[in-house]
PDB file of N, CA and C in Angstrom:
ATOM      1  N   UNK A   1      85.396  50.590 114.917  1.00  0.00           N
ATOM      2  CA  UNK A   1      84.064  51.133 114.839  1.00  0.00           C
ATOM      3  C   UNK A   1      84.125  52.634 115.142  1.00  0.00           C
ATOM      4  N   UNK A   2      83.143  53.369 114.540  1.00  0.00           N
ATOM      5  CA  UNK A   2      83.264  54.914 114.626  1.00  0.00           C
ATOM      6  C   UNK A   2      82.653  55.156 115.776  1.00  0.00           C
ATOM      7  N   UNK A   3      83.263  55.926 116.950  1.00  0.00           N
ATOM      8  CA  UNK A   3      82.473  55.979 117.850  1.00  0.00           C
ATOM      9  C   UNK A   3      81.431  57.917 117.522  1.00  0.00           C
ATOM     10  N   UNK A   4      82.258  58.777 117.079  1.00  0.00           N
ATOM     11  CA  UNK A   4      81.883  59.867 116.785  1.00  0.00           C
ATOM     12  C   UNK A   4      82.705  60.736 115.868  1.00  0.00           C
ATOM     13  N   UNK A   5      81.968  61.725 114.889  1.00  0.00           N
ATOM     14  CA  UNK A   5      82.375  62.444 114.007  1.00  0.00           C
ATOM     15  C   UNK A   5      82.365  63.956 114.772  1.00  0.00           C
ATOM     16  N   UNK A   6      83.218  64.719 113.850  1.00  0.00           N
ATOM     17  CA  UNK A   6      82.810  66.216 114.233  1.00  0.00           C
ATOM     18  C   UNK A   6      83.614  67.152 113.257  1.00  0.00           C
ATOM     19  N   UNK A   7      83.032  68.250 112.679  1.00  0.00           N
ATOM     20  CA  UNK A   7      84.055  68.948 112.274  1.00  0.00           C
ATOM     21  C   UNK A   7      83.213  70.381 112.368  1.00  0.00           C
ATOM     22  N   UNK A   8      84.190  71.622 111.984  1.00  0.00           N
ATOM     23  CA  UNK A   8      83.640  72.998 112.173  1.00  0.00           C
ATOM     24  C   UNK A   8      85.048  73.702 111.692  1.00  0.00           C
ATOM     25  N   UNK A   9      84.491  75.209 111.650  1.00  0.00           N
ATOM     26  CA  UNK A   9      84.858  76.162 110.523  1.00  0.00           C
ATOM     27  C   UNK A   9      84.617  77.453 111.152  1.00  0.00           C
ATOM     28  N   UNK A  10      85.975  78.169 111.191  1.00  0.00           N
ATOM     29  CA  UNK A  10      86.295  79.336 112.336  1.00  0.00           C
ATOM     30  C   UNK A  10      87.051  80.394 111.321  1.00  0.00           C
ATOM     31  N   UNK A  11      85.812  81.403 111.253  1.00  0.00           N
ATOM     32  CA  UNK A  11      86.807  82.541 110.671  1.00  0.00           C
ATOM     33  C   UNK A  11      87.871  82.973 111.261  1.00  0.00           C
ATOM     34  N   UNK A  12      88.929  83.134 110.274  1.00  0.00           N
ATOM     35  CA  UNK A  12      90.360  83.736 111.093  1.00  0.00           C
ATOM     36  C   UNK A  12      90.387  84.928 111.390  1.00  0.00           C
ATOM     37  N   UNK A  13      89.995  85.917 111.022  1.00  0.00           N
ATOM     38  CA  UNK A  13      89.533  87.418 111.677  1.00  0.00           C
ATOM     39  C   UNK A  13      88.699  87.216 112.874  1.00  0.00           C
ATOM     40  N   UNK A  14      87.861  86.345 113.317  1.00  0.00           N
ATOM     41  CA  UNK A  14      87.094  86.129 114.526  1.00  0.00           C
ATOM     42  C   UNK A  14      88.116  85.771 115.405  1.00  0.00           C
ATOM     43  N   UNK A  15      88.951  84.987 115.088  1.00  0.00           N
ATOM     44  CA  UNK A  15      90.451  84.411 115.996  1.00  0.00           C
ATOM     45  C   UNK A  15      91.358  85.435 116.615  1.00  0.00           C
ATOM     46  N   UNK A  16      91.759  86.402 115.565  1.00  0.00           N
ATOM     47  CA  UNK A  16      92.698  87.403 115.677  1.00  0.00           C
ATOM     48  C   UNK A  16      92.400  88.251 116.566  1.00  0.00           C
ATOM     49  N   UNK A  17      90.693  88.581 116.342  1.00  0.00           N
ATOM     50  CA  UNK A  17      89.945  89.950 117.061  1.00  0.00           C
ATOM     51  C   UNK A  17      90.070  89.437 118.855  1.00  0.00           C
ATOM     52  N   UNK A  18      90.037  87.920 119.208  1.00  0.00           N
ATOM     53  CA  UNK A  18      89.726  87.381 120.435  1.00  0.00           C
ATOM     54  C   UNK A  18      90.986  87.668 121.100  1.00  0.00           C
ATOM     55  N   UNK A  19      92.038  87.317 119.830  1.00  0.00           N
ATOM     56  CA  UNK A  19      93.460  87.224 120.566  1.00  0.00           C
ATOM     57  C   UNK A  19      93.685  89.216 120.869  1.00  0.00           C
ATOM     58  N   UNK A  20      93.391  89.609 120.328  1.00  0.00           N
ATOM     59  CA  UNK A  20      93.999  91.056 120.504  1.00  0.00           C
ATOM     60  C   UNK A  20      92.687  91.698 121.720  1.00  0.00           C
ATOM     61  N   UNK A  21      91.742  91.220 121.616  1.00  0.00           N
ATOM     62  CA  UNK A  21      90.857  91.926 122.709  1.00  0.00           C
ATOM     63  C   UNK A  21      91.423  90.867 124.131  1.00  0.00           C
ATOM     64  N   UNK A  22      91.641  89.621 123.844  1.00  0.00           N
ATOM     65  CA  UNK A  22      91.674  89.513 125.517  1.00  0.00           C
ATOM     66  C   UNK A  22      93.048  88.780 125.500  1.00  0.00           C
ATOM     67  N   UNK A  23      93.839  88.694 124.904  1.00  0.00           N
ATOM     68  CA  UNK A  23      95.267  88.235 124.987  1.00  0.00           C
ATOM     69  C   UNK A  23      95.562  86.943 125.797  1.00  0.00           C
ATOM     70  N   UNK A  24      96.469  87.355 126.395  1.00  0.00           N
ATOM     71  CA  UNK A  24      97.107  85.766 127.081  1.00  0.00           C
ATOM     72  C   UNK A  24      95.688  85.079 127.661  1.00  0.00           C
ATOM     73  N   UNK A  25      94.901  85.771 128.088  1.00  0.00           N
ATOM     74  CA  UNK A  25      93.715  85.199 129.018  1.00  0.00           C
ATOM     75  C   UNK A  25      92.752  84.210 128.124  1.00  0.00           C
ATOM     76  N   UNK A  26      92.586  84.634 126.987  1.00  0.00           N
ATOM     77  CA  UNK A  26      92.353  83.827 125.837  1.00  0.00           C
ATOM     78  C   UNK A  26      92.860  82.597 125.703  1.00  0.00           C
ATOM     79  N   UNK A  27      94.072  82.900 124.878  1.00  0.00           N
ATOM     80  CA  UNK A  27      95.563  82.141 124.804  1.00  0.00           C
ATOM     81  C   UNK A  27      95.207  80.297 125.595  1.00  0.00           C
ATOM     82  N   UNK A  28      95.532  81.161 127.342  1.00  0.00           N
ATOM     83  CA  UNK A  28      95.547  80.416 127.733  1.00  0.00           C
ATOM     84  C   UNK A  28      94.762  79.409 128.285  1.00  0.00           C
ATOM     85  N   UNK A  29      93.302  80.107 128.669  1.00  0.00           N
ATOM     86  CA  UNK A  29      92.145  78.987 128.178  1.00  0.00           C
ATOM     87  C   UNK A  29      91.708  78.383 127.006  1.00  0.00           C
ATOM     88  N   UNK A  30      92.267  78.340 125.970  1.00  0.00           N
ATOM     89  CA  UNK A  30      91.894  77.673 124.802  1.00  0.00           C
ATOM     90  C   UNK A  30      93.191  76.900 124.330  1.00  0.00           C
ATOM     91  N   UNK A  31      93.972  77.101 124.485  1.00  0.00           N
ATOM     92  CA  UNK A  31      95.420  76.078 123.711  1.00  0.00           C
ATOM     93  C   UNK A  31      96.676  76.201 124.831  1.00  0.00           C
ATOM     94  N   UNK A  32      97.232  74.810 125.044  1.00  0.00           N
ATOM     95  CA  UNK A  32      98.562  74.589 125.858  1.00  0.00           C
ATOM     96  C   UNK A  32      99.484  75.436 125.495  1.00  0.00           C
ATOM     97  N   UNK A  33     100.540  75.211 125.727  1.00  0.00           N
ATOM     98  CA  UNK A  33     101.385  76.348 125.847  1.00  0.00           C
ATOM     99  C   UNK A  33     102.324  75.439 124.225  1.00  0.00           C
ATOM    100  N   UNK A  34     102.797  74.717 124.144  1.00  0.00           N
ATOM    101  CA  UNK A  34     103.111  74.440 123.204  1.00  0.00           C
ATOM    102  C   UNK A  34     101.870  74.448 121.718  1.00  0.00           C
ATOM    103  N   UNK A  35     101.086  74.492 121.986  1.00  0.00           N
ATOM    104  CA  UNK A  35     100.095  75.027 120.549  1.00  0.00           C
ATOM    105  C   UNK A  35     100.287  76.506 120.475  1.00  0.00           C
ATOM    106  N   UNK A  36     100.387  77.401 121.704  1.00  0.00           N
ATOM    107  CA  UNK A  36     101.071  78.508 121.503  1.00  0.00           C
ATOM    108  C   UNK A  36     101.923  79.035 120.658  1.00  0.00           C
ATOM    109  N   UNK A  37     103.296  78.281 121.407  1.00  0.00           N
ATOM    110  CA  UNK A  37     104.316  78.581 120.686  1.00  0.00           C
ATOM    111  C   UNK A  37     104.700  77.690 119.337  1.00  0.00           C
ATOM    112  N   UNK A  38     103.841  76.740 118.690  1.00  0.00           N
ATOM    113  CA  UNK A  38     103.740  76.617 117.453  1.00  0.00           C
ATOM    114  C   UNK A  38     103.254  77.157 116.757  1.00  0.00           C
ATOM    115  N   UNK A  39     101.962  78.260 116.994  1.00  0.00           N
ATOM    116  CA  UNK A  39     101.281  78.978 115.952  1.00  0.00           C
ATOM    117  C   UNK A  39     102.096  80.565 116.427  1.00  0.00           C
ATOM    118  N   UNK A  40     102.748  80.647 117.103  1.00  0.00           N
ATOM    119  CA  UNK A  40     103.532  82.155 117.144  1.00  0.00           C
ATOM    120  C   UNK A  40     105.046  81.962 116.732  1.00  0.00           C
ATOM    121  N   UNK A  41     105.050  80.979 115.643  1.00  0.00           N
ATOM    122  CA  UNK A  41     106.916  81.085 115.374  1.00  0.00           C
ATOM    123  C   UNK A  41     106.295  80.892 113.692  1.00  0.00           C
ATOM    124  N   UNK A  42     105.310  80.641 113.474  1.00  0.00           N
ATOM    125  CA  UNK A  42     104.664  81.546 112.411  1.00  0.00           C
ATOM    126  C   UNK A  42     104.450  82.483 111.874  1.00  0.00           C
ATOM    127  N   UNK A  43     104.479  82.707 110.706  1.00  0.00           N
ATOM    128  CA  UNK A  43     104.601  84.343 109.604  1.00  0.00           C
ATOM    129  C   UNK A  43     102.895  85.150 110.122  1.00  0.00           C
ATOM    130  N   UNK A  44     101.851  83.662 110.384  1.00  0.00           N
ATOM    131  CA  UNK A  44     100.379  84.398 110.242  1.00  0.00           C
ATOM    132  C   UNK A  44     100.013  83.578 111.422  1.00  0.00           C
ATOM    133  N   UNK A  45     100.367  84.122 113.202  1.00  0.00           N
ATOM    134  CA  UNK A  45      99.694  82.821 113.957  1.00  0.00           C
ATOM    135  C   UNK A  45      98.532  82.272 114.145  1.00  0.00           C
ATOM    136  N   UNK A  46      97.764  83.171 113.432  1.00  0.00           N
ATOM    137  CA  UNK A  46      96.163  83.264 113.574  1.00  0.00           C
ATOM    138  C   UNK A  46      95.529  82.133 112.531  1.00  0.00           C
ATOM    139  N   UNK A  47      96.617  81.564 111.692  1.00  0.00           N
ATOM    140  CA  UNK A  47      96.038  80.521 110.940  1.00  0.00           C
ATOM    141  C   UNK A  47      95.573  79.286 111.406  1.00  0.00           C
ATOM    142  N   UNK A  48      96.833  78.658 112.072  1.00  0.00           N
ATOM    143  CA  UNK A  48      97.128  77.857 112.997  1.00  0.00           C
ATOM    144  C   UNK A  48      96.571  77.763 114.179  1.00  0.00           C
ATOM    145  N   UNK A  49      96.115  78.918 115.231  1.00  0.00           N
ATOM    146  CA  UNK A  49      95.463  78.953 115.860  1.00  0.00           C
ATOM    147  C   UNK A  49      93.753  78.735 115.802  1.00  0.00           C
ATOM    148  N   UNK A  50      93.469  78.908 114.358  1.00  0.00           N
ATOM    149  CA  UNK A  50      91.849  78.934 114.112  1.00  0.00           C
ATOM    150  C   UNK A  50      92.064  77.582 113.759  1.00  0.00           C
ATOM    151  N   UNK A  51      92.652  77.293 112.962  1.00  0.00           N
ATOM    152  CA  UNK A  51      92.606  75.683 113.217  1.00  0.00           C
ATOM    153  C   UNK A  51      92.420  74.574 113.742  1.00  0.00           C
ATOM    154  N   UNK A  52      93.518  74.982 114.475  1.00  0.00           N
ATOM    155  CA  UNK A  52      93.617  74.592 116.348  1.00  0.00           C
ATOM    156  C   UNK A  52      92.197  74.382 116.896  1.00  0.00           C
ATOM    157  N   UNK A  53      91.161  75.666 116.972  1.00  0.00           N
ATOM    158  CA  UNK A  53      90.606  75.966 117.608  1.00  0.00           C
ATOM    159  C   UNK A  53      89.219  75.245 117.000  1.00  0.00           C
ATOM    160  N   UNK A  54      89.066  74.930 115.459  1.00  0.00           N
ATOM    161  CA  UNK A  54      88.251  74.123 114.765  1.00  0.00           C
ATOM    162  C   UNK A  54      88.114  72.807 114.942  1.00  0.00           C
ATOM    163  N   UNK A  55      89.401  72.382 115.392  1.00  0.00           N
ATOM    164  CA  UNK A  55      89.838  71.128 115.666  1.00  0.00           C
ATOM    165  C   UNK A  55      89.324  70.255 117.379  1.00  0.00           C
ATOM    166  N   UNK A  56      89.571  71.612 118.195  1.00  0.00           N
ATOM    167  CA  UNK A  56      89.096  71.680 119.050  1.00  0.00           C
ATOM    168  C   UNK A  56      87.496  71.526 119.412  1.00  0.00           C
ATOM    169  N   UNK A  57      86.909  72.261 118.821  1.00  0.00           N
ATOM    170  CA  UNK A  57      85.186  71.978 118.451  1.00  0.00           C
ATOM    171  C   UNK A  57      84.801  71.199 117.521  1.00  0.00           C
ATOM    172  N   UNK A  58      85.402  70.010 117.024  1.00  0.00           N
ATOM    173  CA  UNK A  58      85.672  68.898 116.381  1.00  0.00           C
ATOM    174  C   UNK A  58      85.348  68.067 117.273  1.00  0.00           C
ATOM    175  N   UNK A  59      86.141  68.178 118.446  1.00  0.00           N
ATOM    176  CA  UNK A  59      86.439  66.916 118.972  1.00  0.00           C
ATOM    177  C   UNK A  59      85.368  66.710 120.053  1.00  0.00           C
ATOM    178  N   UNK A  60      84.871  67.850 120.095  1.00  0.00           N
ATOM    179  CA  UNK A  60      83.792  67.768 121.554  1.00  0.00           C
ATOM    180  C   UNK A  60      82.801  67.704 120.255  1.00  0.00           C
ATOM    181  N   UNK A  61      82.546  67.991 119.568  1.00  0.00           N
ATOM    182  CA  UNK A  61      81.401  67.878 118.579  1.00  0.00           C
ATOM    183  C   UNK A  61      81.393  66.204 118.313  1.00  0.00           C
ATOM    184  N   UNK A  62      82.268  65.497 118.032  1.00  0.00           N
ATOM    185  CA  UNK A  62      82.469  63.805 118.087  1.00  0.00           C
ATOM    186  C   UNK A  62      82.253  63.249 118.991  1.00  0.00           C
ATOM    187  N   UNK A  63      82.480  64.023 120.469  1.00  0.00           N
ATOM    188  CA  UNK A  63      82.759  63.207 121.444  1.00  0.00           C
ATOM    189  C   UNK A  63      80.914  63.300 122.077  1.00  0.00           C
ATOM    190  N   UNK A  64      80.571  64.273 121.578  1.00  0.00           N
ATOM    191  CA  UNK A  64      78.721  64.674 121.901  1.00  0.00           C
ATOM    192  C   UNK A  64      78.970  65.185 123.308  1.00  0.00           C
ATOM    193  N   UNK A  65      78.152  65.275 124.174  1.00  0.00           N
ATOM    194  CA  UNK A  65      78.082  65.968 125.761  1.00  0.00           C
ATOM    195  C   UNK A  65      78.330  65.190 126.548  1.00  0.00           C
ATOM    196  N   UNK A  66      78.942  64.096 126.582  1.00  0.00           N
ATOM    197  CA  UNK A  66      79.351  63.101 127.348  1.00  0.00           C
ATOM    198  C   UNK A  66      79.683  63.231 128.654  1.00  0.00           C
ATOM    199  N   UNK A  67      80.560  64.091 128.367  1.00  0.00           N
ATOM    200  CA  UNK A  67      81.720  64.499 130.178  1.00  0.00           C
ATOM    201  C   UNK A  67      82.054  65.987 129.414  1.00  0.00           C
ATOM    202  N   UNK A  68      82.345  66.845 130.762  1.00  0.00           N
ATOM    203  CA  UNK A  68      82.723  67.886 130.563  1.00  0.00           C
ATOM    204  C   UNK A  68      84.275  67.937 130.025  1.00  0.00           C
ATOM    205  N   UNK A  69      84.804  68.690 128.714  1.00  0.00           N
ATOM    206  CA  UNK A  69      85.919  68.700 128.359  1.00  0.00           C
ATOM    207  C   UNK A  69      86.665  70.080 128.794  1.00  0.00           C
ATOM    208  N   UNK A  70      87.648  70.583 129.098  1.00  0.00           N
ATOM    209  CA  UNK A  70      88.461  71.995 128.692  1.00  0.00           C
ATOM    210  C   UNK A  70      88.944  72.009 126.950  1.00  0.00           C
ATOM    211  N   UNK A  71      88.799  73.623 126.791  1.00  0.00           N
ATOM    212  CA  UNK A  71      90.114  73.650 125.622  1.00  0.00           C
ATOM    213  C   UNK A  71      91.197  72.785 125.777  1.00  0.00           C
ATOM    214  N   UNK A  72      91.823  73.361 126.868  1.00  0.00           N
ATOM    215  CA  UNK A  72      93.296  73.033 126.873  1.00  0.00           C
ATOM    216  C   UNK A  72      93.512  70.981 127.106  1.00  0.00           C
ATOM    217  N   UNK A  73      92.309  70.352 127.527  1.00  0.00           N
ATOM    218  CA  UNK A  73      92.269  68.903 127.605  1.00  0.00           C
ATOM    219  C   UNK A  73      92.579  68.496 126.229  1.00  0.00           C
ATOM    220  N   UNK A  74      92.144  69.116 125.270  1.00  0.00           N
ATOM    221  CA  UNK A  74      92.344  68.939 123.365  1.00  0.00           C
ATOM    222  C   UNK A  74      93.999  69.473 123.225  1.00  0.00           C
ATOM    223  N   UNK A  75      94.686  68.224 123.334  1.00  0.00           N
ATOM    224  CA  UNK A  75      96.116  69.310 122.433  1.00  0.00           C
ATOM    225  C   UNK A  75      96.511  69.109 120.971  1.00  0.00           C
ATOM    226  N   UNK A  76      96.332  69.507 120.073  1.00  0.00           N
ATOM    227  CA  UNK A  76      96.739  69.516 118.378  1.00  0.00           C
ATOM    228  C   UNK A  76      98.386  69.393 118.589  1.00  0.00           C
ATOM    229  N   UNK A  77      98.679  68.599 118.224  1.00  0.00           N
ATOM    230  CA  UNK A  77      99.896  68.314 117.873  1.00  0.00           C
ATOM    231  C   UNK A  77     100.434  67.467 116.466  1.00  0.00           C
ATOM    232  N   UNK A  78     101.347  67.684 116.106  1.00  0.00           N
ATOM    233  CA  UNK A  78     101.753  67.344 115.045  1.00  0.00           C
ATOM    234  C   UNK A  78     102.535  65.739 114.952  1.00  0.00           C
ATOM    235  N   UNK A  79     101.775  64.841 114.259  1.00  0.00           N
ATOM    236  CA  UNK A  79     102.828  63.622 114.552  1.00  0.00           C
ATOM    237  C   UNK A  79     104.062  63.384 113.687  1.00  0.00           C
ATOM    238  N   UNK A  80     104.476  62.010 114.000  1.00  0.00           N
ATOM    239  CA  UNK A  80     105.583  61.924 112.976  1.00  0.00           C
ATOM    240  C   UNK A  80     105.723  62.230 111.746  1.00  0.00           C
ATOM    241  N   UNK A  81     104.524  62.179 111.341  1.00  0.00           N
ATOM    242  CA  UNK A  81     104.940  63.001 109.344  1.00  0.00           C
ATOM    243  C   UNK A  81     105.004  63.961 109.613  1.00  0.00           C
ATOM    244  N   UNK A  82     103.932  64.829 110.075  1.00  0.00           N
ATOM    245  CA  UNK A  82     103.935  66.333 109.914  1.00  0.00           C
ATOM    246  C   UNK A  82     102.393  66.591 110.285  1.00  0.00           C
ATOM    247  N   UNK A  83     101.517  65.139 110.426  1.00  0.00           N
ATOM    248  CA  UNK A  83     100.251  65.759 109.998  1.00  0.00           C
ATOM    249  C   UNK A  83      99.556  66.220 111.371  1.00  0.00           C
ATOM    250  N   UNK A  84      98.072  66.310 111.529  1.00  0.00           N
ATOM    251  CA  UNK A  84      97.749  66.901 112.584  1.00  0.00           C
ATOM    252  C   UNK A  84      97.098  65.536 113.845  1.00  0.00           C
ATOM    253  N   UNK A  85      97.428  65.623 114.932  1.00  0.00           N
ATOM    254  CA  UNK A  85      96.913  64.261 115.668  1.00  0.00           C
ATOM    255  C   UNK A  85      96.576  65.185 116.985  1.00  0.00           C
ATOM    256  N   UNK A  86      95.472  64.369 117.509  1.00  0.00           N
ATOM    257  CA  UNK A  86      95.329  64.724 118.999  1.00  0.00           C
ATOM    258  C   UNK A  86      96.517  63.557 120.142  1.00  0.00           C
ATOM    259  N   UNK A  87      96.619  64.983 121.074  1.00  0.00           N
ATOM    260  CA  UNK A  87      97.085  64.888 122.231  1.00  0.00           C
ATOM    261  C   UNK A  87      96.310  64.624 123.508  1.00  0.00           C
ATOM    262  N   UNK A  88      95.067  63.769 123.500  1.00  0.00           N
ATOM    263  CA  UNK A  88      94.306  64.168 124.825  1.00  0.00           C
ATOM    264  C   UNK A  88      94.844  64.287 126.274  1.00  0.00           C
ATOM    265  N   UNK A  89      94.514  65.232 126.966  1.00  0.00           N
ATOM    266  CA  UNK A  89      94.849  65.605 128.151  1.00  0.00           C
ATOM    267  C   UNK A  89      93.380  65.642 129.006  1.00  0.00           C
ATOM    268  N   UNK A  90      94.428  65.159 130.600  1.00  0.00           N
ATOM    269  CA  UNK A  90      92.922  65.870 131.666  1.00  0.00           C
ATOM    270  C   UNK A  90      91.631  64.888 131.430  1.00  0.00           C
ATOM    271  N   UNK A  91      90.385  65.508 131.538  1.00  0.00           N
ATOM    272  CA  UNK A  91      89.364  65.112 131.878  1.00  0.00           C
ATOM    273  C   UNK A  91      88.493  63.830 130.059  1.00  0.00           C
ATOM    274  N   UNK A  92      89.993  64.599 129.290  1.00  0.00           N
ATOM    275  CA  UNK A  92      89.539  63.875 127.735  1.00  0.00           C
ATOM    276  C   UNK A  92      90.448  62.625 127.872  1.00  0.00           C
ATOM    277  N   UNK A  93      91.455  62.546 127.987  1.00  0.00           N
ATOM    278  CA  UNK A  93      92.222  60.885 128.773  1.00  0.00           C
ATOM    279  C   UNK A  93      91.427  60.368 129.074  1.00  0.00           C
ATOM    280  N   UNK A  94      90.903  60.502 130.084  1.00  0.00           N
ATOM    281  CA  UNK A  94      89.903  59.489 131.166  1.00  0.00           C
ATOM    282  C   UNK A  94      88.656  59.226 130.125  1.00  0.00           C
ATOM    283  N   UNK A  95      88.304  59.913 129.581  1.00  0.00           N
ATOM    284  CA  UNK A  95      87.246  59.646 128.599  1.00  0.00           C
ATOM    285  C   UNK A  95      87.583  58.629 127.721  1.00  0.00           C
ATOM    286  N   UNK A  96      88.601  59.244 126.853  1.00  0.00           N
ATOM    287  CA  UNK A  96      89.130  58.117 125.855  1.00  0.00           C
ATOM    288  C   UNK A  96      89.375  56.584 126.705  1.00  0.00           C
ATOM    289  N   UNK A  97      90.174  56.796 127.770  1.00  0.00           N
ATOM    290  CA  UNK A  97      90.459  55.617 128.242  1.00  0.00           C
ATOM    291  C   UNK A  97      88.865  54.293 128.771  1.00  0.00           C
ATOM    292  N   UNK A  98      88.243  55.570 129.419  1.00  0.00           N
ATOM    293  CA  UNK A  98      86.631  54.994 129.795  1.00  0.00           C
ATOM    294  C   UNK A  98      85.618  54.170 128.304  1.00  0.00           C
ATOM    295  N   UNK A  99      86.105  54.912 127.508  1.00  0.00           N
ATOM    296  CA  UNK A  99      85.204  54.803 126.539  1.00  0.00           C
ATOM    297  C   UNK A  99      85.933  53.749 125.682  1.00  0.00           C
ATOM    298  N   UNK A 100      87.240  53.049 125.819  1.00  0.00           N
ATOM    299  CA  UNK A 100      88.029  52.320 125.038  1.00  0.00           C
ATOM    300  C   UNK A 100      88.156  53.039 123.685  1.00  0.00           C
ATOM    301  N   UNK A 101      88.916  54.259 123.389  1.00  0.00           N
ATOM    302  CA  UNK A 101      89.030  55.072 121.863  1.00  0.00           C
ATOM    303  C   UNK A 101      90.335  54.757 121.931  1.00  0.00           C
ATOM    304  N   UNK A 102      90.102  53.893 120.702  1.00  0.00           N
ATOM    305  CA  UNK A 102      91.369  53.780 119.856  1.00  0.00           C
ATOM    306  C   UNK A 102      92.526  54.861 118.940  1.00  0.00           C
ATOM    307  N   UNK A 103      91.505  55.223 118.400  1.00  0.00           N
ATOM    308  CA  UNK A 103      92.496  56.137 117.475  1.00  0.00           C
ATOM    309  C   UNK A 103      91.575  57.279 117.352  1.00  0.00           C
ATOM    310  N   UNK A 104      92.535  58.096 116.760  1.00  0.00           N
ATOM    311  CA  UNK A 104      91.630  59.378 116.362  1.00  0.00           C
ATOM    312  C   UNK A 104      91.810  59.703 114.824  1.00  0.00           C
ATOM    313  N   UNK A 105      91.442  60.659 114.086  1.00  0.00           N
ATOM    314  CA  UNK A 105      91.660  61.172 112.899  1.00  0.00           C
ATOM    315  C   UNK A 105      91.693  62.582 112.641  1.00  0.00           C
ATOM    316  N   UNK A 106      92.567  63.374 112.107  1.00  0.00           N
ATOM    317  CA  UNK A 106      92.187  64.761 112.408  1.00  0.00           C
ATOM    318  C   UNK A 106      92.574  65.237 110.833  1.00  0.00           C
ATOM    319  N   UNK A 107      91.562  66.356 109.971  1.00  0.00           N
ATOM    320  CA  UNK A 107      92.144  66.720 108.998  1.00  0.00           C
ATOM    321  C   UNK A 107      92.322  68.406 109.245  1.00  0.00           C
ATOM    322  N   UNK A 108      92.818  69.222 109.153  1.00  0.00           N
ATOM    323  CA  UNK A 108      93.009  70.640 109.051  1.00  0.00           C
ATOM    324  C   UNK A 108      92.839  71.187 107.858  1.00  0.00           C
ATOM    325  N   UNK A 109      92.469  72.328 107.480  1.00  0.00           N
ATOM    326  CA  UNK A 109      92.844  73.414 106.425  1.00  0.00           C
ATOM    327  C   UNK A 109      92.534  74.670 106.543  1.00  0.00           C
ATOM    328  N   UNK A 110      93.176  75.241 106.159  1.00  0.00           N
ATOM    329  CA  UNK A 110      92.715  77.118 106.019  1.00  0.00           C
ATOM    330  C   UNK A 110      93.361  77.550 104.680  1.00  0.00           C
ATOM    331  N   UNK A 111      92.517  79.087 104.394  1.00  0.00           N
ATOM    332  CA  UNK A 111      92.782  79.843 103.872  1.00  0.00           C
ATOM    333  C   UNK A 111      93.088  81.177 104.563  1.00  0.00           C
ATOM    334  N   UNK A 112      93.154  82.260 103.620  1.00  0.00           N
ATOM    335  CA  UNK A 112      93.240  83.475 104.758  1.00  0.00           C
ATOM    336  C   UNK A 112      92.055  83.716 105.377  1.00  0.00           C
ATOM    337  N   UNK A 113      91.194  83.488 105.401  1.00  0.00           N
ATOM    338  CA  UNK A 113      89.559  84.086 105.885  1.00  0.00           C
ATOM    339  C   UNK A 113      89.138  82.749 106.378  1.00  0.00           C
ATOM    340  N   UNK A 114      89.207  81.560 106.596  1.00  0.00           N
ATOM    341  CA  UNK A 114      88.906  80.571 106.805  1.00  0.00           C
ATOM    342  C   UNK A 114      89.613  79.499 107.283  1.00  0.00           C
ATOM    343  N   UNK A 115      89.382  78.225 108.809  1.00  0.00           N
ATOM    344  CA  UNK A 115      89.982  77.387 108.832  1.00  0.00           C
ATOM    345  C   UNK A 115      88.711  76.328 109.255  1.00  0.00           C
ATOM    346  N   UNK A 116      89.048  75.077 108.654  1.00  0.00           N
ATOM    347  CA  UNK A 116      88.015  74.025 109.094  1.00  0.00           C
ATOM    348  C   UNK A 116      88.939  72.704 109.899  1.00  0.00           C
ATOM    349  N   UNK A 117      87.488  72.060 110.011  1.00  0.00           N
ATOM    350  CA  UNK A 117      88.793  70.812 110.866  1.00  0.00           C
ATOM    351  C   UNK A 117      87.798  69.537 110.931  1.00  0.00           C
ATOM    352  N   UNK A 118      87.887  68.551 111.084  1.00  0.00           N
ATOM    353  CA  UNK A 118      87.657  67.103 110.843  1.00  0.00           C
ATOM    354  C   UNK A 118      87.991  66.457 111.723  1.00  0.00           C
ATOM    355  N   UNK A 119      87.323  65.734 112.210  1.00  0.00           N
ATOM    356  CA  UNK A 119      87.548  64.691 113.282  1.00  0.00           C
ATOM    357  C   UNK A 119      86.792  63.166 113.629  1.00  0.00           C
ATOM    358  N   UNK A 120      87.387  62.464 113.254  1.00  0.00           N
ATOM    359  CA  UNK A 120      86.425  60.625 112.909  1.00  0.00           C
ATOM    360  C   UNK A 120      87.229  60.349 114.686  1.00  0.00           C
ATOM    361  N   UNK A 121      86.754  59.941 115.802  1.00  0.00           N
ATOM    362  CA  UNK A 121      87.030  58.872 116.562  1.00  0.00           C
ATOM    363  C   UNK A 121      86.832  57.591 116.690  1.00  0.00           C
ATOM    364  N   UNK A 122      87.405  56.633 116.938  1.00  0.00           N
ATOM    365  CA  UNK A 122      87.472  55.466 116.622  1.00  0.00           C
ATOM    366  C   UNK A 122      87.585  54.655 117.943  1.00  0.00           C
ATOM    367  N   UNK A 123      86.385  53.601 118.297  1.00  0.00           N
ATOM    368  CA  UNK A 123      86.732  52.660 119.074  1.00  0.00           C
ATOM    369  C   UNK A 123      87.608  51.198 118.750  1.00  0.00           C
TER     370      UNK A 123
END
């Protein structure tokens, strides 16, 4: 059963401008350290990162105002194919676990000016 949907759409120049005005401090309230260093061993990290970050307001957009989440509780990680899956961490564990969520669904895409993101949760 669907417990919640969410998806959203993050210009990548809005991404870039955040990362260069407030740097690591950014960085590190919004993505783990390994979403880091997956979108910075990249040609364009700012793709990956808006993604990330779409994906991220995906998931609290599905999950509705339930419990308070962090960025960094959302981790984007890549599963065994290649594709995009959540990692929940922190205060989003306990949720999932509280709430009995089964699975998740995550779709990604960007262009240069654009990244969106998709998210079905599943009890």
């Amino acid at each position: 059963m669907i417990f919640g949907i969410g998806t959203d759409i993050v210009r990548t120049e809005r991404l870039r401008q955040a990362v260069e005005r407030w740097g690591d401090r950014f960085l590190k309230r919004v993505y783990t350290d390994s979403e880091i260093a997956y979108a910075f061993q990249k040609k364009n990290p700012f793709l990956p990162l808006a993604a990330r970050f779409a994906a991220k307001e995906a998931v609290i957009k599905a999950i509705g105002k339930r419990t308070p989440i962090a960025m960094t509780d959302i981790e984007i990680v890549n599963n065994g194919e290649g594709g995009p899956s959540i990692s929940p961490k922190g205060n989003l564990s306990k949720f999932f676990d509280l709430q009995k969520i089964q699975q998740t669904h995550v779709s990604l895409s960007h262009e240069d000016d654009y990244s969106i993101a998709f998210v079905v949760v599943e009890k």
